[in-house]
Structure formats: structure tokens, C-alpha cells
C-alpha atoms as a PDB file:
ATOM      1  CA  UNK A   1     101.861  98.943  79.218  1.00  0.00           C
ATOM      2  CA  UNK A   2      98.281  98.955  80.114  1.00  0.00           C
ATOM      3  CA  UNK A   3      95.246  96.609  80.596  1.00  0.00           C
ATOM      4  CA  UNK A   4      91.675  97.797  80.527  1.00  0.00           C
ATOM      5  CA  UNK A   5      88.772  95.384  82.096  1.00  0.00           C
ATOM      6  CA  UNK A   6      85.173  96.653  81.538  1.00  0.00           C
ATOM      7  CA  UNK A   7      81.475  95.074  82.689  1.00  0.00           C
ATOM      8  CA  UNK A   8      78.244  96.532  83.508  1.00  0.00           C
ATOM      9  CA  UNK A   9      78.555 100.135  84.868  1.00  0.00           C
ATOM     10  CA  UNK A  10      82.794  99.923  86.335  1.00  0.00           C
ATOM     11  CA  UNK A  11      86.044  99.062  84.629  1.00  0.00           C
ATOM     12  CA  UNK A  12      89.170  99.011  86.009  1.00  0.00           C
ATOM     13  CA  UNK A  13      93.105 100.160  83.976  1.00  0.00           C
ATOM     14  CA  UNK A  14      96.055  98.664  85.348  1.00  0.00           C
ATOM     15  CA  UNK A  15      99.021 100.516  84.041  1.00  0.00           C
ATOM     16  CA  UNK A  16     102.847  98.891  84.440  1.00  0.00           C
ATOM     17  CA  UNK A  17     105.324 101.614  85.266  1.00  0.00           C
ATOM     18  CA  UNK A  18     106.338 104.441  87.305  1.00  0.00           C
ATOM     19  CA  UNK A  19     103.379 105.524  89.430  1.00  0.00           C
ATOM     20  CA  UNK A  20     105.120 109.551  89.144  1.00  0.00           C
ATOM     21  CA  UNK A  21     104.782 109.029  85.190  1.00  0.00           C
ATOM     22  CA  UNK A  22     101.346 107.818  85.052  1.00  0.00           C
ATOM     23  CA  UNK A  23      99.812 109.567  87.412  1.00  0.00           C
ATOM     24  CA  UNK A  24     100.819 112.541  85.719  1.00  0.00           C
ATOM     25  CA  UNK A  25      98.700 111.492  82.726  1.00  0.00           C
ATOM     26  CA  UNK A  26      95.528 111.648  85.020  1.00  0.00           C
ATOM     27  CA  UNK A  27      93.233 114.079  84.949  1.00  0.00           C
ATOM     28  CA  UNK A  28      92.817 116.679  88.126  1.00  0.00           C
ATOM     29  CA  UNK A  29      90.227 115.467  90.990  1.00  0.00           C
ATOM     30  CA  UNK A  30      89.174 112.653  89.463  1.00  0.00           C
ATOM     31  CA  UNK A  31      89.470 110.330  92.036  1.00  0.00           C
ATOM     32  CA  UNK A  32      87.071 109.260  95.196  1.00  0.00           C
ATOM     33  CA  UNK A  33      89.653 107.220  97.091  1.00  0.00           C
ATOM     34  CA  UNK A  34      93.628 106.266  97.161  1.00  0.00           C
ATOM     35  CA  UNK A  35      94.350 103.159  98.936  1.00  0.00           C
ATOM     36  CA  UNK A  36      97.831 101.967  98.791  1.00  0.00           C
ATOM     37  CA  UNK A  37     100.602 100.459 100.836  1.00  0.00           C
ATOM     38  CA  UNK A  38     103.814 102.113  98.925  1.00  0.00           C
ATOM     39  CA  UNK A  39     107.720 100.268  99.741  1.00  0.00           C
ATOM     40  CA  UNK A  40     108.651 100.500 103.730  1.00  0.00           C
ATOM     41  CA  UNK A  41     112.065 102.295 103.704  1.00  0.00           C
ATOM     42  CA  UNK A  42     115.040  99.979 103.602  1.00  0.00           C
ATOM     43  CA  UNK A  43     112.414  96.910 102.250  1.00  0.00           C
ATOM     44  CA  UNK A  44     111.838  95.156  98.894  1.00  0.00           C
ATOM     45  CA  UNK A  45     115.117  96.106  97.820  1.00  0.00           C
ATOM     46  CA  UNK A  46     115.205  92.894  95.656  1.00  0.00           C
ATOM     47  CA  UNK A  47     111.971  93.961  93.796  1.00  0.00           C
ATOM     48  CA  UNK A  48     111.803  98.024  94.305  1.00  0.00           C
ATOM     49  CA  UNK A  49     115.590  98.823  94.809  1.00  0.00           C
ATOM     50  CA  UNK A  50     114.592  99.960  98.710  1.00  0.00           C
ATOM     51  CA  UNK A  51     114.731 103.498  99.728  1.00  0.00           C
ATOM     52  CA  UNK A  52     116.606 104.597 102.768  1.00  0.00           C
ATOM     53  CA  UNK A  53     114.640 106.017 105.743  1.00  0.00           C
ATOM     54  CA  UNK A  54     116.755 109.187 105.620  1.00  0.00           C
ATOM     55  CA  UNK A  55     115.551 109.728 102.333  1.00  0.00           C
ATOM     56  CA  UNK A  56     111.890 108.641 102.255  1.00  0.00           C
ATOM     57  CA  UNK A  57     110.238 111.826 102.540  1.00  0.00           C
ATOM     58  CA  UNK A  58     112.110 113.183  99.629  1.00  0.00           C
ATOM     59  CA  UNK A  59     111.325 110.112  97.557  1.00  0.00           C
ATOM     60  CA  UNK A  60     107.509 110.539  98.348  1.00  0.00           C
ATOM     61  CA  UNK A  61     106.903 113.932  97.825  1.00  0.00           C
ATOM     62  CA  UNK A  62     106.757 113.906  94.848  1.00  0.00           C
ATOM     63  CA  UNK A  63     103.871 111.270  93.986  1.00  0.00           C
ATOM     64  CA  UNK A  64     102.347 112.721  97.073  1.00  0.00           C
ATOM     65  CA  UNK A  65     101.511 116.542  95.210  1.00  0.00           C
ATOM     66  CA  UNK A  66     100.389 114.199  92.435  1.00  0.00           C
ATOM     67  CA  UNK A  67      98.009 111.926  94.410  1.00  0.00           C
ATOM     68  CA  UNK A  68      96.478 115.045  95.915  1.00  0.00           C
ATOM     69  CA  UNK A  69      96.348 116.645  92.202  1.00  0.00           C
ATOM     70  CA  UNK A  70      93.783 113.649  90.966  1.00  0.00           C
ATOM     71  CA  UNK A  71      91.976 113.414  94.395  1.00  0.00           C
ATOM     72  CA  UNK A  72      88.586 114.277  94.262  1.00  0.00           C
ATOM     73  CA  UNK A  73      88.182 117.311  97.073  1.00  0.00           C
ATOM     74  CA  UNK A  74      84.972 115.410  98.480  1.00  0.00           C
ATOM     75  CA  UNK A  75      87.933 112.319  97.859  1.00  0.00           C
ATOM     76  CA  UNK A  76      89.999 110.121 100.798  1.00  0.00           C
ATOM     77  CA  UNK A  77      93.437 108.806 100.288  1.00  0.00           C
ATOM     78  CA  UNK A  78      94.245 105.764 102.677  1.00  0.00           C
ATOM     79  CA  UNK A  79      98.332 105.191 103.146  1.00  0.00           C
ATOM     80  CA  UNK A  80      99.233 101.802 104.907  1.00  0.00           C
ATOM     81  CA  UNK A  81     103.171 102.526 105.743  1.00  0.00           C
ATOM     82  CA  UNK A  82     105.296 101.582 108.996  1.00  0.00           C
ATOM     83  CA  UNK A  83     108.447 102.973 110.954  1.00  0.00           C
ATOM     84  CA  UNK A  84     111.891 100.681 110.654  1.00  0.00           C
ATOM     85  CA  UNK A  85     113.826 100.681 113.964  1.00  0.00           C
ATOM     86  CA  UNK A  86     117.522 101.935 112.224  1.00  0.00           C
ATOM     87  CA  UNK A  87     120.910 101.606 114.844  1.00  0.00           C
ATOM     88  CA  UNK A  88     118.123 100.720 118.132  1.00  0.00           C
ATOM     89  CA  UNK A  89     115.793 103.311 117.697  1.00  0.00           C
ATOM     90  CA  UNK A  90     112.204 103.894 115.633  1.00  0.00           C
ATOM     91  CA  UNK A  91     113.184 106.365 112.861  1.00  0.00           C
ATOM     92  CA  UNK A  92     110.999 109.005 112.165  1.00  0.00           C
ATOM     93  CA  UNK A  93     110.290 109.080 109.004  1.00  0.00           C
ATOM     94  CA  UNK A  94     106.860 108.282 108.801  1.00  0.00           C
ATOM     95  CA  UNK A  95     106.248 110.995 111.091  1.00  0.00           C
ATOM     96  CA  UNK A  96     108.193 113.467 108.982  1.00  0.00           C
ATOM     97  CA  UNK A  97     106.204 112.299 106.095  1.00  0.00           C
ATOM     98  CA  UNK A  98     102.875 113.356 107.724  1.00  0.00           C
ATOM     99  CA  UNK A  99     104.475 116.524 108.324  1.00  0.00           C
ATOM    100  CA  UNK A 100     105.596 116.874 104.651  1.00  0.00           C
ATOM    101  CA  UNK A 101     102.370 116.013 103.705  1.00  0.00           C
ATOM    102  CA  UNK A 102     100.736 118.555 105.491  1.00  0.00           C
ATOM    103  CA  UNK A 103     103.152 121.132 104.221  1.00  0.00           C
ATOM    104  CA  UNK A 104     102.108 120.012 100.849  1.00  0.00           C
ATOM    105  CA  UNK A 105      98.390 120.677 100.972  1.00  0.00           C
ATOM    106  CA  UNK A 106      97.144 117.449 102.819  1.00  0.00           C
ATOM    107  CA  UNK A 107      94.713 117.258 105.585  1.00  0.00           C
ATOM    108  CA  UNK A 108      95.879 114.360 107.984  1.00  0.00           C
ATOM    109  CA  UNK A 109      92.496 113.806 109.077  1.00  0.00           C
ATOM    110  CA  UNK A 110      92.272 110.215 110.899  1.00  0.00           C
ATOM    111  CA  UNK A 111      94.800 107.422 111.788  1.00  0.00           C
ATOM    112  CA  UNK A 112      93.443 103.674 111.965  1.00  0.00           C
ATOM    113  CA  UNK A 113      95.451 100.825 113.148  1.00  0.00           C
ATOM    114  CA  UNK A 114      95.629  97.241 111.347  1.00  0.00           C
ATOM    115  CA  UNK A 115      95.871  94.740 114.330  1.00  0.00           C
ATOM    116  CA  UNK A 116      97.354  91.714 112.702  1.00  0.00           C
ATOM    117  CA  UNK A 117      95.763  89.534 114.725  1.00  0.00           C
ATOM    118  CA  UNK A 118      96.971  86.297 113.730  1.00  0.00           C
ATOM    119  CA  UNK A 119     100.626  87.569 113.645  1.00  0.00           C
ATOM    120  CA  UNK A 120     103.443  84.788 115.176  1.00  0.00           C
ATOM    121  CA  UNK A 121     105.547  85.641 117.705  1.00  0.00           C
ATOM    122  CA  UNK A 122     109.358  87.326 117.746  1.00  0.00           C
ATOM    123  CA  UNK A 123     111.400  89.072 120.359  1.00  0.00           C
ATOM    124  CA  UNK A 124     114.338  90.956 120.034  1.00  0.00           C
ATOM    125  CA  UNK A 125     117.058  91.778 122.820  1.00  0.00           C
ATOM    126  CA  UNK A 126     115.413  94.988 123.220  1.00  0.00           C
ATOM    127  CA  UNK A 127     111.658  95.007 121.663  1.00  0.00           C
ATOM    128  CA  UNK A 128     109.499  92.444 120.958  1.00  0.00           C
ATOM    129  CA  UNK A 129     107.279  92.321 117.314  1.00  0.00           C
ATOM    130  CA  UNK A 130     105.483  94.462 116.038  1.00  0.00           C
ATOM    131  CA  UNK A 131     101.447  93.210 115.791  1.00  0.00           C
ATOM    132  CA  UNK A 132      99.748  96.365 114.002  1.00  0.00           C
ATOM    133  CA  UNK A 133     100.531  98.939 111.261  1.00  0.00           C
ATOM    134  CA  UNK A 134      99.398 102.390 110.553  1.00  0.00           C
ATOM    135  CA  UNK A 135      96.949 103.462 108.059  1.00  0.00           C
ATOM    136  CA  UNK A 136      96.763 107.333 107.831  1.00  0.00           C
ATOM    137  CA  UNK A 137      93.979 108.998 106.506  1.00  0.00           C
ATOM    138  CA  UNK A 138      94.794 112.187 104.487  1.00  0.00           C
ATOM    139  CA  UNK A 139      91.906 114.277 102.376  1.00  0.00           C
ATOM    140  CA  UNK A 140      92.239 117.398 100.929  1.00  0.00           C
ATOM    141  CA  UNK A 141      88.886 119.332 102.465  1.00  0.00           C
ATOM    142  CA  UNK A 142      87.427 118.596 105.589  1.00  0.00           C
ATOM    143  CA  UNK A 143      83.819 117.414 104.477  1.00  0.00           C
ATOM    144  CA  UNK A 144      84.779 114.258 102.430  1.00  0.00           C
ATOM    145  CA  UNK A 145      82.662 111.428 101.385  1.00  0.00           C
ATOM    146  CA  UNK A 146      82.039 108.909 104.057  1.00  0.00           C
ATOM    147  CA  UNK A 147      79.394 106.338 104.626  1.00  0.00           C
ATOM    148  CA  UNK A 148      79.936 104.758 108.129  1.00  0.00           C
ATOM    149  CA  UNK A 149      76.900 102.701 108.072  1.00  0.00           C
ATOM    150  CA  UNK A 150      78.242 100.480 105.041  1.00  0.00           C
ATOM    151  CA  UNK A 151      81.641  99.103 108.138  1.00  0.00           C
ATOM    152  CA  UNK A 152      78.876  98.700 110.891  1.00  0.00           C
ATOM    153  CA  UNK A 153      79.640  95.877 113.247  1.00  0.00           C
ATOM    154  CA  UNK A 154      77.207  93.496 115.786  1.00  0.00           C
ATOM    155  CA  UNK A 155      76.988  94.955 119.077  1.00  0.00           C
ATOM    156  CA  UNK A 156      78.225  91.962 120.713  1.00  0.00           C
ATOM    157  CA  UNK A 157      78.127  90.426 124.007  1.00  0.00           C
ATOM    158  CA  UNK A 158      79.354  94.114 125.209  1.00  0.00           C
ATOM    159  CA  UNK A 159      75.438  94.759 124.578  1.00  0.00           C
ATOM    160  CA  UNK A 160      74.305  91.564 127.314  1.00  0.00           C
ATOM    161  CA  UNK A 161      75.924  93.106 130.171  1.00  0.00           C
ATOM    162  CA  UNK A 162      76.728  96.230 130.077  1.00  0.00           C
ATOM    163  CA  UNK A 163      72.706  97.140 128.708  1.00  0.00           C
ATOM    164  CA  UNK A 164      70.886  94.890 131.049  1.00  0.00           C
ATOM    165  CA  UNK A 165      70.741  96.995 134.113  1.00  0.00           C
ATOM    166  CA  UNK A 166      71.006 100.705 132.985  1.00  0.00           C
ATOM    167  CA  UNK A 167      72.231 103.375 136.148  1.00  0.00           C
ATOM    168  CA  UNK A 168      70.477 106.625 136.194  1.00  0.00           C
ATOM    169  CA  UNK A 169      74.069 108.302 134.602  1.00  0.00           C
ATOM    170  CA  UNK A 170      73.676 105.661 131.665  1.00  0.00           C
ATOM    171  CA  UNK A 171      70.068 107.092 131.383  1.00  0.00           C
ATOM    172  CA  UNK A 172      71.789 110.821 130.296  1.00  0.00           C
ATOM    173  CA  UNK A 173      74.025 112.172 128.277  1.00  0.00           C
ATOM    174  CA  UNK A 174      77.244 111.856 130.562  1.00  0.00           C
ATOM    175  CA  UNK A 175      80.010 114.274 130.166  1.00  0.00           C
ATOM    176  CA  UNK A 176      83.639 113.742 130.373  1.00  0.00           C
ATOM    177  CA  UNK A 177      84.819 113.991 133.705  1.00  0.00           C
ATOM    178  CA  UNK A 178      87.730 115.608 132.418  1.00  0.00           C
ATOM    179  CA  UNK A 179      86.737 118.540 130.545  1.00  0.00           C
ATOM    180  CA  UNK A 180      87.302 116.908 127.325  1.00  0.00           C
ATOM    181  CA  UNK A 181      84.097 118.060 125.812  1.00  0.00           C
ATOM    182  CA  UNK A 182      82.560 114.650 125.045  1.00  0.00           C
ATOM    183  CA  UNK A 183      80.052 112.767 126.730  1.00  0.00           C
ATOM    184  CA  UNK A 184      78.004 109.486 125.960  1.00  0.00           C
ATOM    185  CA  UNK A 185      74.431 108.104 126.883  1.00  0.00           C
ATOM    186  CA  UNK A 186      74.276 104.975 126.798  1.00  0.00           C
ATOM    187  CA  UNK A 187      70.839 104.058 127.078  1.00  0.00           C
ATOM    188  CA  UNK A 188      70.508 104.806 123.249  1.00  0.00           C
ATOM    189  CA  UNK A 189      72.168 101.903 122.770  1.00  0.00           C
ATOM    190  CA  UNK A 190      69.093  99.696 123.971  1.00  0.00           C
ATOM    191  CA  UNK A 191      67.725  97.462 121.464  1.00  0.00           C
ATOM    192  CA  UNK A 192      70.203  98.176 118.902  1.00  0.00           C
ATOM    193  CA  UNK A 193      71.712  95.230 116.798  1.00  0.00           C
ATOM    194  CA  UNK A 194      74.864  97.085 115.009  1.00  0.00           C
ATOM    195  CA  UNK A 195      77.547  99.316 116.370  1.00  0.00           C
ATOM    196  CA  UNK A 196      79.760 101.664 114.535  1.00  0.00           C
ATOM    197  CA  UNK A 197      83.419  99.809 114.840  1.00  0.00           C
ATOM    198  CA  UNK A 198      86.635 101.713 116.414  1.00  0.00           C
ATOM    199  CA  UNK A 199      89.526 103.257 114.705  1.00  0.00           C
ATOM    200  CA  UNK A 200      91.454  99.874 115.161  1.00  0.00           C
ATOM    201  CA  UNK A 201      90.954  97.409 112.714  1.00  0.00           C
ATOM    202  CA  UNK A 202      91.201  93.077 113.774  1.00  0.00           C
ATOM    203  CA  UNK A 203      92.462  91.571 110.634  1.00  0.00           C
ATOM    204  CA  UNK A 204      94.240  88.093 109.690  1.00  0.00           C
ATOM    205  CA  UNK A 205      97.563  88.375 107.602  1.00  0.00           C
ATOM    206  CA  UNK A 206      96.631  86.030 105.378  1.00  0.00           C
ATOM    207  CA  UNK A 207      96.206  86.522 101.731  1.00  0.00           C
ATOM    208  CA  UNK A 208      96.012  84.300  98.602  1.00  0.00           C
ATOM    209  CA  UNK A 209      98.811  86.383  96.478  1.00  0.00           C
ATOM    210  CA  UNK A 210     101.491  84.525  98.336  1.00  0.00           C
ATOM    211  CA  UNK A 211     104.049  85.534  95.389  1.00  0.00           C
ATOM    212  CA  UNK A 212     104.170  88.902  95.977  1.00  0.00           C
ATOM    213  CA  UNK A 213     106.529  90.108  99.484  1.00  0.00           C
ATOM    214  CA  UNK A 214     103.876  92.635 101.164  1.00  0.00           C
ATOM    215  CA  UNK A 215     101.102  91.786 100.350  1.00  0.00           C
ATOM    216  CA  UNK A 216      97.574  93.241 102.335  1.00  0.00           C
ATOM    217  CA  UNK A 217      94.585  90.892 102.762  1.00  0.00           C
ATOM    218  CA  UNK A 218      91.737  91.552 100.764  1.00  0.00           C
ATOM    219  CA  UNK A 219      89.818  92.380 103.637  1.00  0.00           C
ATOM    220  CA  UNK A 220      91.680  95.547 104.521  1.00  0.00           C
ATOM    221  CA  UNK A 221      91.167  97.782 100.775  1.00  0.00           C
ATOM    222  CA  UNK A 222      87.488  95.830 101.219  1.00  0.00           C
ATOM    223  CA  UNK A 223      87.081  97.566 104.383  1.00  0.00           C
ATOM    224  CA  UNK A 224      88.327 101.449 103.204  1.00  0.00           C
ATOM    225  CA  UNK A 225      86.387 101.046  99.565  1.00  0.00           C
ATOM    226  CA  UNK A 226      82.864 100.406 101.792  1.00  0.00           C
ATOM    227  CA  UNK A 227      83.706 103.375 103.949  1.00  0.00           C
ATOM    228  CA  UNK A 228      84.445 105.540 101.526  1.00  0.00           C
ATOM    229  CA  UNK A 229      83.308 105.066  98.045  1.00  0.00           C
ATOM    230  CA  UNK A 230      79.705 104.816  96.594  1.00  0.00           C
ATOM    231  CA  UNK A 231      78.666 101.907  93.660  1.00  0.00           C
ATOM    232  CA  UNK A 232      80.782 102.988  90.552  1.00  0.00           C
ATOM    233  CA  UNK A 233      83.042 105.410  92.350  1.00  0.00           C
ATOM    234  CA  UNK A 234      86.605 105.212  91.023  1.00  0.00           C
ATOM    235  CA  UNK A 235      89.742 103.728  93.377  1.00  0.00           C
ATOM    236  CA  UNK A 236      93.459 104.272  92.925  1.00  0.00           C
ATOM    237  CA  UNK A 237      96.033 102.223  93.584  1.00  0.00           C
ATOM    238  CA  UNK A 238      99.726 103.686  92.687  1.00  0.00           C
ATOM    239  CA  UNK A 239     101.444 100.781  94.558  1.00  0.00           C
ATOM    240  CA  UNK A 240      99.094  98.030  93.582  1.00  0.00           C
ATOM    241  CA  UNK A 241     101.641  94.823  93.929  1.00  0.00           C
ATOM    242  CA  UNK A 242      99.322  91.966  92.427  1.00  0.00           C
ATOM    243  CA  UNK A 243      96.085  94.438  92.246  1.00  0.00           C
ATOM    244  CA  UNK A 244      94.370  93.272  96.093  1.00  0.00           C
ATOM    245  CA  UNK A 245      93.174  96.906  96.401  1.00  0.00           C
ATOM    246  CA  UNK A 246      91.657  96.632  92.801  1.00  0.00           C
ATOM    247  CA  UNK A 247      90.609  93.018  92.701  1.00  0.00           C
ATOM    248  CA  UNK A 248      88.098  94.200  96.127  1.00  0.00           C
ATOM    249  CA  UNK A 249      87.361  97.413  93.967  1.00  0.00           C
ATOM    250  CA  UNK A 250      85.932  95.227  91.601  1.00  0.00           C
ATOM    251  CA  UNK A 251      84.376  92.775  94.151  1.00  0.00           C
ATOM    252  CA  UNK A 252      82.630  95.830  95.088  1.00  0.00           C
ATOM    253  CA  UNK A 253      81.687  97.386  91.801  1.00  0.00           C
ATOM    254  CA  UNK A 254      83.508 100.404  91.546  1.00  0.00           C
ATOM    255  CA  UNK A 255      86.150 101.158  89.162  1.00  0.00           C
ATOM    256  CA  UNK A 256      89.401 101.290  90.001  1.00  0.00           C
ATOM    257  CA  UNK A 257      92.951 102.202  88.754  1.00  0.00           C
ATOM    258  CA  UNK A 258      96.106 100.178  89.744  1.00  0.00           C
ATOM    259  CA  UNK A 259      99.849 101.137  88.907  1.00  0.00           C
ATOM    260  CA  UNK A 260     102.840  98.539  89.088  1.00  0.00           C
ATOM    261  CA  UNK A 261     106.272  99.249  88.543  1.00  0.00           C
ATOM    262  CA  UNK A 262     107.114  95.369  88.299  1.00  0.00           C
ATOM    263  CA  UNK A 263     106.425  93.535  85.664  1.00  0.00           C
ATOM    264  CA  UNK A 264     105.969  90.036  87.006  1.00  0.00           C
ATOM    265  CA  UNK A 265     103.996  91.386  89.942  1.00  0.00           C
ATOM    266  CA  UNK A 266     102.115  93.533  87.078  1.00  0.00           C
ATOM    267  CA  UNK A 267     101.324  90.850  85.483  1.00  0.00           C
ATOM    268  CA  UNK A 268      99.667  88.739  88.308  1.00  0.00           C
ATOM    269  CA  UNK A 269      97.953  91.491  88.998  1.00  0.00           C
ATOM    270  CA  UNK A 270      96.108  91.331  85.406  1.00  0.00           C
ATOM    271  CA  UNK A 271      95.383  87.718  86.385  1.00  0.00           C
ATOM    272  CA  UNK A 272      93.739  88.508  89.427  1.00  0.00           C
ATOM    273  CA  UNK A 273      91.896  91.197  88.275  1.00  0.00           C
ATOM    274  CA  UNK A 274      90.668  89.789  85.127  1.00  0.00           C
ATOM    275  CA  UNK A 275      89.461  86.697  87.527  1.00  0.00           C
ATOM    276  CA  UNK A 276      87.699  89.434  89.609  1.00  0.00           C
ATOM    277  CA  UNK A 277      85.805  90.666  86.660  1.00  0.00           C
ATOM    278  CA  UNK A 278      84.600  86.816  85.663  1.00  0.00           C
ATOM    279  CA  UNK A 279      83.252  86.523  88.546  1.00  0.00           C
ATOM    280  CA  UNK A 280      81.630  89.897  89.110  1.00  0.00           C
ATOM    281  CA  UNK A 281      77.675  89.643  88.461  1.00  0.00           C
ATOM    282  CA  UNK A 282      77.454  91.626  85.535  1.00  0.00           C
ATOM    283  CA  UNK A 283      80.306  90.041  84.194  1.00  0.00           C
ATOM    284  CA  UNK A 284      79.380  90.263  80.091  1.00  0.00           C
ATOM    285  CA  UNK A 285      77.110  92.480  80.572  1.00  0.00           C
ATOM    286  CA  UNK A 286      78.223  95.697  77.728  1.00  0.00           C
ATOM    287  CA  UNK A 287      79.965  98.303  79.594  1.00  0.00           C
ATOM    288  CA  UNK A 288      77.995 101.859  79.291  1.00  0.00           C
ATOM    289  CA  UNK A 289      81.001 103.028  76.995  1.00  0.00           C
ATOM    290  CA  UNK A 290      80.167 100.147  74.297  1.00  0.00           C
ATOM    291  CA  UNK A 291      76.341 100.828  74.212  1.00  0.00           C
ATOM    292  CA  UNK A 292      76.718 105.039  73.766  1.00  0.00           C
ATOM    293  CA  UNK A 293      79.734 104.185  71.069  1.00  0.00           C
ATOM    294  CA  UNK A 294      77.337 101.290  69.231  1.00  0.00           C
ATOM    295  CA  UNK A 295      74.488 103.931  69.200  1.00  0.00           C
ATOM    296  CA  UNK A 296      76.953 106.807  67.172  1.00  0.00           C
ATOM    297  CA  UNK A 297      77.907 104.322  65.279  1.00  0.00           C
ATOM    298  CA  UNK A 298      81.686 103.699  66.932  1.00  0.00           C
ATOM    299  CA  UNK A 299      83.746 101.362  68.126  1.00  0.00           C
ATOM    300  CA  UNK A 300      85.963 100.955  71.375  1.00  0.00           C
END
């Protein structure tokens, strides 16, 4: 099953299925950026049948060689995924996965951490909750598309104090005292009003597709589309749930692809996309498809 939405100068396809089967019908580096928060092992077994940590690896693989087939190489795949603490202990397979991945041809170029930041409370006899996730970064070249001044932040009250009375170290580039190689000056911070953020992103849990069990906030695909895409550059979303990575795709006008193996949550997804789009400013608008077919005489 598919659904195509199309305005202005992006579209976006969501296909219902198996994301192995359909992205095999994709042509090769085609895409500028994968975000996507697949099944945690052991979780959603009521929607996705659950796959075992021990097994995880072996289960991703597979769509992984695929993903970096239709990457672009100038292309950035984000992967939102955490451990599951099995018989008292973290298991490893998200770390064995990054190792698999690397054996497979990916570059695991950055790691960025989603601080839930309005996440309640737990303890457990031994640990208490977990408040952040991972997001790895994987690419398959090391110069990839990236535009860092699209995520810039206000300098904050950081800027107030710490810039007001500059010492004659702040004046220079200081280096590392410990032979690290790096060094800062922080006098070329004077007068500025943005900052570039940190690796560690401050972000609510909540989201309006309360139906679906995993859900991201909009904010977080928002936040990775900016940072790494262009106007009209194309996002992919194997795992899509109810289509938050594609409804901000489309928020942001760039075309996107989403894949859902459930059909319920597939079908949300259409609904929230198809809102997106009615919303979008160039919403009936024709798309650049329908005015080259109307001019050769054809028809979509």
C-alpha cells in the first residue's frame, strides 16, 4: 500500500509494509538523511512482535546494508535506539550494533543525547530511570552535508558573566592543559547573540500522536532535518510509527519517505501527514511533476 502527497516543490510517499521490502525498491544514494527510531529489543511486542536483545544485531543488519545502499554519500542517517537492562545488567547490544555497523560500511561519526527533560521519576532496587536516549550518527563518507547555523541557539545568561570581565588567557587562544590538542578563545565570543548548541539535546516527551507506544516529539526529527538537509532535500523514515519524522519533513519543506509495517499506525500516519501538507504554505500550489507532465501533454 502506498500514499503519495505532493505541493509546491516536495512530496512525501508513505509506503505500509516491511521496511527490508521497500527499501529494496529504492533507488541507490538517493537519500540526504535517515531519521528513525526502529523497535527497542524486547519492546512493542504487541504491535512489532519484539525482538530479543540477543538477536538484534542480526535482525538489523539487514535493513542496515540497505539504508546505507539509498544514502546519499554527502547523506546522514540519524538512529534513536536504547540499551534494555536483561537479568541486572545493560545488554550490549546497541553497542554491538555500532560495531556491526561499522563492519558493514558505516561511518559512526557523532553520538547526541536526547535529555528528556520533563521525564517523571522511577527507581529501581538497583538503578534509578533512565532520563536520556542515544541518537547515533552514522554517514557513509566523512564530508557530509551539514548546516550548523540553521540549530544555532541564544548565548544566554552564560554570555552576562562569564564575557563581562575578560582575563588576559580569555583574550588568546588557550590550549588544553592536557595535551588534548584543543584550545578556545573566548573573547570571540564578545558581542555575539547565537551560540552553536552541544551534542546533548533538552527536549520535552510530549507529543500529540498519543496512540502510537514510542512515539518522538516533533521537535527531535525537526531538529536533525534543519541540521542536515537543505529546502527540498529528501528524508527517510523506515520506522515511521504515525509519520512525526515526515509530518516535520513536511513542516520544513523537504520531501520525505516514511515506511510502516502497521496498518493502523500506517494509517494515522496518512492523517497526519496529509494534515501537514494542508497546512504547508504552498499547499495547492501544482507540484513541479504536474506542470512538466501538463506541458508534454501527460497526466500523473
Amino acid at each position: 500500500m502506498m500514499m503519495d502527497f505532493t505541493t509546491g516543490s516536495f512530496s512525501s510517499t508513505l509506503y505500509q509494509g516491511d521496511c527490508f521490502d521497500v527499501l529494496r525498491t529504492l533507488p541507490d544514494n538517493s537519500v540526504d538523511l535517515i531519521v528513525t527510531s526502529p523497535p527497542y529489543a524486547d519492546q512493542r511486542k504487541s504491535t512489532y512482535g519484539g525482538i530479543h536483545p540477543d538477536h538484534y544485531v542480526e535482525w538489523f543488519t539487514p535493513t542496515a546494508v540497505e539504508l546505507l545502499r539509498v544514502l546519499k554519500p554527502t547523506g546522514t542517517f540519524i538512529l534513536n535506539i536504547k540499551e534494555k537492562v536483561v537479568n541486572g545488567e545493560r545488554h550490549t547490544y546497541v553497542l554491538q550494533l555500532i560495531l556491526r555497523m561499522r563492519e558493514v560500511g558505516w561511518l559512526w561519526t557523532e553520538e547526541f543525547m536526547w535529555h528528556k527533560k520533563n521525564s517523571h521519576p522511577g527507581k529501581w532496587p538497583n538503578r534509578f530511570r533512565d532520563n536520556w536516549e542515544r541518537l547515533l550518527q552514522f554517514n557513509k563518507e566523512k564530508q557530509f552535508a551539514m548546516y550548523q547555523d540553521a540549530v544555532m541557539v541564544p548565548m544566554g545568561k552564560w554570555a552576562e558573566s562569564r564575557l563581562r570581565n575578560l582575563s588576559e588567557t580569555d583574550k588568546r587562544r588557550d590550549n588544553s592543559r592536557v595535551g588534548s590538542g584543543f584550545g578556545k578563545n573566548v573573547s570571540k565570543w564578545v558581542g555575539r547573540d547565537m551560540a552553536y548548541p552541544s551534542n546533548v539535546l533538552h527536549m520535552a516527551t510530549e507529543t500529540s500522536n498519543k496512540n502510537h507506544s514510542a512515539a518522538f516529539p516533533l521537535e527531535l526529527p525537526s531538529w536533525f532535518i534543519k541540521l542536515f538537509t537543505g529546502a527540498g532535500d529528501l528524508v527517510l523514515d523506515p520506522f515511521m510509527g504515525q509519520g512525526t519524522s515526515c509530518v516535520a519533513a513536511t513542516q520544513l519543506q523537504r520531501s520525505s519517505i516514511g515506511i510502516e509495517l502497521n496498518e493502523e499506525y500506517y494509517g494515522l500516519a496518512c492523517a497526519n501527514v496529509d494534515n501537514a501538507f494542508k497546512q504547508s504554505p504552498t499547499y495547492g500550489q501544482p507540484s513541479l511533476f504536474s506542470v512538466l507532465n501538463e506541458s508534454q501533454g501527460l497526466t500523473e
